[in-house]
Protein backbone atom coordinates (compact mmCIF):
# COMPACT_ATOMS: atom_id res chain seq x y z
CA UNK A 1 -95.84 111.07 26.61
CA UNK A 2 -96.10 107.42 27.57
CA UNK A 3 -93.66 106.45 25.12
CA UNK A 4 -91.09 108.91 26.63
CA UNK A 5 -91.85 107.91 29.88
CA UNK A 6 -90.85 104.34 28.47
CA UNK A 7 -87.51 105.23 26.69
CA UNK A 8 -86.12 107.17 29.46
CA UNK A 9 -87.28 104.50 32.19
CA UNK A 10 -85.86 101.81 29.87
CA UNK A 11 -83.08 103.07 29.33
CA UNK A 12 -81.27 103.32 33.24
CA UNK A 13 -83.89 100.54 34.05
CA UNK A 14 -82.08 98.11 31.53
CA UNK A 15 -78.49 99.67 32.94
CA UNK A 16 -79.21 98.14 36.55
CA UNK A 17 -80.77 95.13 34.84
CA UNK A 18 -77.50 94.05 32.87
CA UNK A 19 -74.93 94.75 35.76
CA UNK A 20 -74.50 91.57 36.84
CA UNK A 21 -74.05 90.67 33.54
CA UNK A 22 -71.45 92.69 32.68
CA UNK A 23 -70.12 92.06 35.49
CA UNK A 24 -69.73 88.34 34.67
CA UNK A 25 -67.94 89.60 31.55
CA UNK A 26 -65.80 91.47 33.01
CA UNK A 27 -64.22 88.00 34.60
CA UNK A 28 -64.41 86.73 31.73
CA UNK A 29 -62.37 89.28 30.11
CA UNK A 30 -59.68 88.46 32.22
CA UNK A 31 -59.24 84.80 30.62
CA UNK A 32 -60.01 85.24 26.64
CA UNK A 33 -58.44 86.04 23.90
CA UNK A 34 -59.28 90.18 23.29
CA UNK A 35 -60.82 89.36 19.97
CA UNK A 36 -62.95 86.65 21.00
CA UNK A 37 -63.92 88.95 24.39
CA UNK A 38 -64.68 92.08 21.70
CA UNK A 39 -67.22 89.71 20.03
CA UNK A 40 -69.68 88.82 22.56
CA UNK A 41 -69.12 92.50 24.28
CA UNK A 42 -70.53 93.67 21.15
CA UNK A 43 -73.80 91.46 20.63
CA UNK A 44 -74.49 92.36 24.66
CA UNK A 45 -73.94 95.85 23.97
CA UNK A 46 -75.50 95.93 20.52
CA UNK A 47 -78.47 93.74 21.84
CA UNK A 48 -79.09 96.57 24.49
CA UNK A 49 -79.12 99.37 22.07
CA UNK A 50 -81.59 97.86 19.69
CA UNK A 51 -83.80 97.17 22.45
CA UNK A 52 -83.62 101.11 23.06
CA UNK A 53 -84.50 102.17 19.41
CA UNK A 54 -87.46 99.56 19.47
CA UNK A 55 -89.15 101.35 22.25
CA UNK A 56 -89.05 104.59 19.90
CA UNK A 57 -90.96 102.92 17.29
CA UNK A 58 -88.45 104.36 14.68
CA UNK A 59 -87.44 103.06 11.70
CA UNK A 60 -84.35 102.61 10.11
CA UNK A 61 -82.72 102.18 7.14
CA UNK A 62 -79.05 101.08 6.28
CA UNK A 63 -77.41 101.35 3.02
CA UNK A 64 -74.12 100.37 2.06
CA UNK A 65 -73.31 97.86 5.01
CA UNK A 66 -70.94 96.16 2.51
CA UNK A 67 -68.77 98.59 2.22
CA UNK A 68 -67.55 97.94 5.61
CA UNK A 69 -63.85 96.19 5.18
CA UNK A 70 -62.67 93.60 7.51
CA UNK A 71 -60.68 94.57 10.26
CA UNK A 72 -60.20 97.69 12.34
CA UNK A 73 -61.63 101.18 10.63
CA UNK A 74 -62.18 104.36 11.72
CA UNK A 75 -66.02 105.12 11.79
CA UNK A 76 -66.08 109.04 10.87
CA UNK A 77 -69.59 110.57 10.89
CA UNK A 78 -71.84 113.81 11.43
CA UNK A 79 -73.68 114.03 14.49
CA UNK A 80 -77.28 114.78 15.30
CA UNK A 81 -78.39 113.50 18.30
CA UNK A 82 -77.69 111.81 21.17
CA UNK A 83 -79.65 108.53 19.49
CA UNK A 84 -76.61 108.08 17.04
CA UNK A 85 -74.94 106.15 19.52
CA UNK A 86 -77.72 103.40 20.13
CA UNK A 87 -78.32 103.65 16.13
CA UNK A 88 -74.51 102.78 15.66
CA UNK A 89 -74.51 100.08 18.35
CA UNK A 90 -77.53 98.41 16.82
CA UNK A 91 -77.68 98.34 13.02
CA UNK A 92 -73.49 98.55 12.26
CA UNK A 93 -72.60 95.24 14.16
CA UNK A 94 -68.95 95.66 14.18
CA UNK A 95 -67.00 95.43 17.86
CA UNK A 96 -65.95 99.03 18.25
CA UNK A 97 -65.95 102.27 20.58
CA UNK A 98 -66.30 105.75 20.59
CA UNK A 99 -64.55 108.70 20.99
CA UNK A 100 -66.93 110.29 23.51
CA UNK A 101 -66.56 113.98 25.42
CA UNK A 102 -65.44 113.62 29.14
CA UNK A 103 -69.02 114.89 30.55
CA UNK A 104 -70.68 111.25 29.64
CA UNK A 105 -68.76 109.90 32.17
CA UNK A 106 -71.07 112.24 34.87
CA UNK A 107 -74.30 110.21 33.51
CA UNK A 108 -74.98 107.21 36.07
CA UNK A 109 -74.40 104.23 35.07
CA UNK A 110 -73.47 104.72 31.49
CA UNK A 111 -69.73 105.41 32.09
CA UNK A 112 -69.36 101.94 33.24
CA UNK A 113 -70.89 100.54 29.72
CA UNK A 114 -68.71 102.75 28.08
CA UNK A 115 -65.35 101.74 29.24
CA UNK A 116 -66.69 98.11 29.24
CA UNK A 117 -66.99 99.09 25.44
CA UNK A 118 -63.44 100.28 25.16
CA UNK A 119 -64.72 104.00 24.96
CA UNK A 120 -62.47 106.90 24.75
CA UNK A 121 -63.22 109.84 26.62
CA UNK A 122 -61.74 113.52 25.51
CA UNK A 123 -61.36 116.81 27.71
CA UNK A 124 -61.56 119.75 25.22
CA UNK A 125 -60.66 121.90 27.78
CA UNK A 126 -56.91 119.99 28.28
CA UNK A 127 -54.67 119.95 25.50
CA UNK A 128 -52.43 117.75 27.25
CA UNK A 129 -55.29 115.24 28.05
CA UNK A 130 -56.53 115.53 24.50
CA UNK A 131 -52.52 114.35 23.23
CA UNK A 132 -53.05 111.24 25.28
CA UNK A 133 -56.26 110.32 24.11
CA UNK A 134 -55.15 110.41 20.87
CA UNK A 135 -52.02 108.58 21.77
CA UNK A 136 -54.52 106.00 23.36
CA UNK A 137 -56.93 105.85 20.24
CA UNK A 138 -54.23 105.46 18.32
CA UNK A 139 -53.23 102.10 19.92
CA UNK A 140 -56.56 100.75 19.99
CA UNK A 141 -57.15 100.79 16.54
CA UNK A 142 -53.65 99.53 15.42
CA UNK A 143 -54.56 96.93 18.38
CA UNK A 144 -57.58 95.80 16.04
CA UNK A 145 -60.77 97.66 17.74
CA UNK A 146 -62.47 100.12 15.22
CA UNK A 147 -63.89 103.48 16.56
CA UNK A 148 -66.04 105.50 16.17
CA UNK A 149 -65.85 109.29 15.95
CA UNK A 150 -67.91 112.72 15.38
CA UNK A 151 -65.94 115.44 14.40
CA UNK A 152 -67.81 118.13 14.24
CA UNK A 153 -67.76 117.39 18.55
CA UNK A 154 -71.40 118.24 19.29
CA UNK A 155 -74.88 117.51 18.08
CA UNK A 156 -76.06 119.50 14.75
CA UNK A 157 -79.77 118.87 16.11
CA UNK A 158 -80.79 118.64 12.70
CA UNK A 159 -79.08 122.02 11.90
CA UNK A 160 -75.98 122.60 9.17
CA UNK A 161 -73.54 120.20 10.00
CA UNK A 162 -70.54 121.45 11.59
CA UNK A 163 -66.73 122.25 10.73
CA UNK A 164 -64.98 118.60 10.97
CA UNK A 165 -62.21 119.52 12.84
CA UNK A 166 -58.64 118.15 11.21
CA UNK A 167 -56.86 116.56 14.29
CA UNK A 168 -59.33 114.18 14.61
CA UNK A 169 -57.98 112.31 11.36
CA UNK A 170 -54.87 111.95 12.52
CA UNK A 171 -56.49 108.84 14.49
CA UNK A 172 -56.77 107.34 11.29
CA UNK A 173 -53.49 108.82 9.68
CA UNK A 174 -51.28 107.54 12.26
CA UNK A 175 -52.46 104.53 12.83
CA UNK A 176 -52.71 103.47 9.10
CA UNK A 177 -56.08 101.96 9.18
CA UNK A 178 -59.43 102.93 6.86
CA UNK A 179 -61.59 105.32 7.21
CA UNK A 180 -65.39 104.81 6.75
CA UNK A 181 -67.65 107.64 6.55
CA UNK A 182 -71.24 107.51 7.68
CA UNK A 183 -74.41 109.78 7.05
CA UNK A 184 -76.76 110.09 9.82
CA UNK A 185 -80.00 111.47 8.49
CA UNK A 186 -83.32 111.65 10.88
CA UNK A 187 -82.16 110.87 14.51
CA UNK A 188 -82.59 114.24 15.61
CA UNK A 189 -86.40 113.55 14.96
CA UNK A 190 -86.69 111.30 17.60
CA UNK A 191 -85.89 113.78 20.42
CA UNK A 192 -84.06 116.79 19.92
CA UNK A 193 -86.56 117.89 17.59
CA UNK A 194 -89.15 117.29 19.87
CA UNK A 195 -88.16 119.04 23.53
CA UNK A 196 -86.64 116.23 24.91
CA UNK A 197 -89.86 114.12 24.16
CA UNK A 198 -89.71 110.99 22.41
CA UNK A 199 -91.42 110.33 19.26
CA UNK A 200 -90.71 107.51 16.38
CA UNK A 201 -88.73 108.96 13.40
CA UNK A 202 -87.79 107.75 9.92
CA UNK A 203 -83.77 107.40 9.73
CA UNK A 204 -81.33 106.66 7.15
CA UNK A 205 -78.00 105.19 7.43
CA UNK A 206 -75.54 105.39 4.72
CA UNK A 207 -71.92 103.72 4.97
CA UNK A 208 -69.85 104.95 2.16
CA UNK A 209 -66.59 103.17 0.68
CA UNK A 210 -63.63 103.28 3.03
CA UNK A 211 -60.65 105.81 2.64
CA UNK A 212 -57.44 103.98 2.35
CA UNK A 213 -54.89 106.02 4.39
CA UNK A 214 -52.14 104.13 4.93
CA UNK A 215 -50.13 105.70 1.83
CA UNK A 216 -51.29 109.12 1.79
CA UNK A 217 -49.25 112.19 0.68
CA UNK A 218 -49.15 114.91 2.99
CA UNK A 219 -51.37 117.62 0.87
CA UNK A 220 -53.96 114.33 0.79
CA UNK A 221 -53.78 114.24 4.43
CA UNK A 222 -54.64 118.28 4.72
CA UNK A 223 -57.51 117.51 2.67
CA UNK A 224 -58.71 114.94 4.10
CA UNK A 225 -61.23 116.72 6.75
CA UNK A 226 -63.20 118.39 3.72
CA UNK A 227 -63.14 115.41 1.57
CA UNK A 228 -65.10 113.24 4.21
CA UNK A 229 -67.21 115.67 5.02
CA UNK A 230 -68.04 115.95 1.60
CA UNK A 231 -68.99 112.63 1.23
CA UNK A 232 -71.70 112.73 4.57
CA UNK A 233 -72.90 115.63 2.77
CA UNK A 234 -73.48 113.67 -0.37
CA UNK A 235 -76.13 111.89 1.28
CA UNK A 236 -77.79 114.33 3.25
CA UNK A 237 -80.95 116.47 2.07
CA UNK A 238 -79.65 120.00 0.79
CA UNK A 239 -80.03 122.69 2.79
CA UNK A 240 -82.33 125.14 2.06
């Protein structure tokens, strides 16, 4: 119980904490060079979120960090619990956002991270909304800034993962750059599984070779949903 008590006062605790220095970044911002600004907004950022999965006691493993290419990809992977974020943040240092659902921006405090982060925030209830949000992902990765996206579009909880749904991709397809799919295996042990309590948790990351998709037929395109899902699977414990 203590250590939940911990995690959840460390987490808005550390919010207020770091507001004046984001907001000090946000000045600065305004004079570099985006690149150069993307860099240190991800080791503050990044430097946050591994403070968060220290005070869970988990541990994690990453495999295939190599496999990550230079330059802006598209970060496509399942999605089990809300601690994927903080796991991404920490252990795949790489400036980039995410494609996030429009209720995060209710939760205090966090929205403000978020958009310092170049997050991306998606009504599924708006069609018209979602075009633009694609429209605006889109330009941020052909701008350079990788992102990061679930498309399954809610949290398996440790459950079968999800149908990846196909206009998603068209993030990557449009704006020509790689796609990198990730396993997440074992967040959901830290508190989903658990009630909402907090509890340390064994977790394996697995980065798999990017997709090239700047050249693809069209039929490759249609297939490209099941063929990255595929791949997550691939490193995921069998259902029983």
């Amino acid at each position: 119980m203590l250590r939940t008590i911990l995690c959840y006062g460390g987490f808005m605790g550390s919010l207020i904490f770091k507001m004046p220095k984001k907001w000090r970044m946000d000045k600065l911002r305004k004079t570099m060079p985006p690149a150069e600004f993307a860099v240190l907004a991800e080791k503050l950022t990044g430097d946050w979120a591994a403070a968060r999965m220290r005070q869970t006691g988990s541990r994690v493993n990453v495999v295939g960090l190599e496999n990550i290419p230079d330059g802006a990809v598209l970060f496509v992977a399942n999605h089990q619990s809300n601690y994927d974020i903080p796991v991404f943040m920490s252990y795949i240092r790489k400036p980039k956002g995410f494609v996030a659902k429009i209720e995060t921006k209710k939760v205090p405090l966090l929205h403000y991270w978020m958009e310092f982060m170049d997050c991306i925030f998606i009504d599924r209830n708006d069609l018209r909304q979602q075009a633009k949000t694609i429209i605006e992902c889109i330009k941020q990765l052909q701008n350079g800034h990788s992102m990061v996206l679930f498309p399954e579009g809610t949290r398996s909880k440790g459950g079968s993962v999800g149908e990846f749904k196909a206009g998603s991709f068209k993030l990557a397809t449009k704006s020509k750059v790689p796609i990198v799919p990730v396993t997440v295996d074992g967040t959901y042990k830290i508190m989903e599984a658990n009630g909402g309590r907090i509890k340390p948790a064994d977790i394996t990351i697995t980065i798999h070779p990017a997709i090239p998709t700047a050249e693809l037929a069209r039929e490759e395109e249609t297939l490209l949903p099941d063929k990255v899902k595929e791949i997550i699977l691939s490193a995921l414990p069998k259902q029983p």
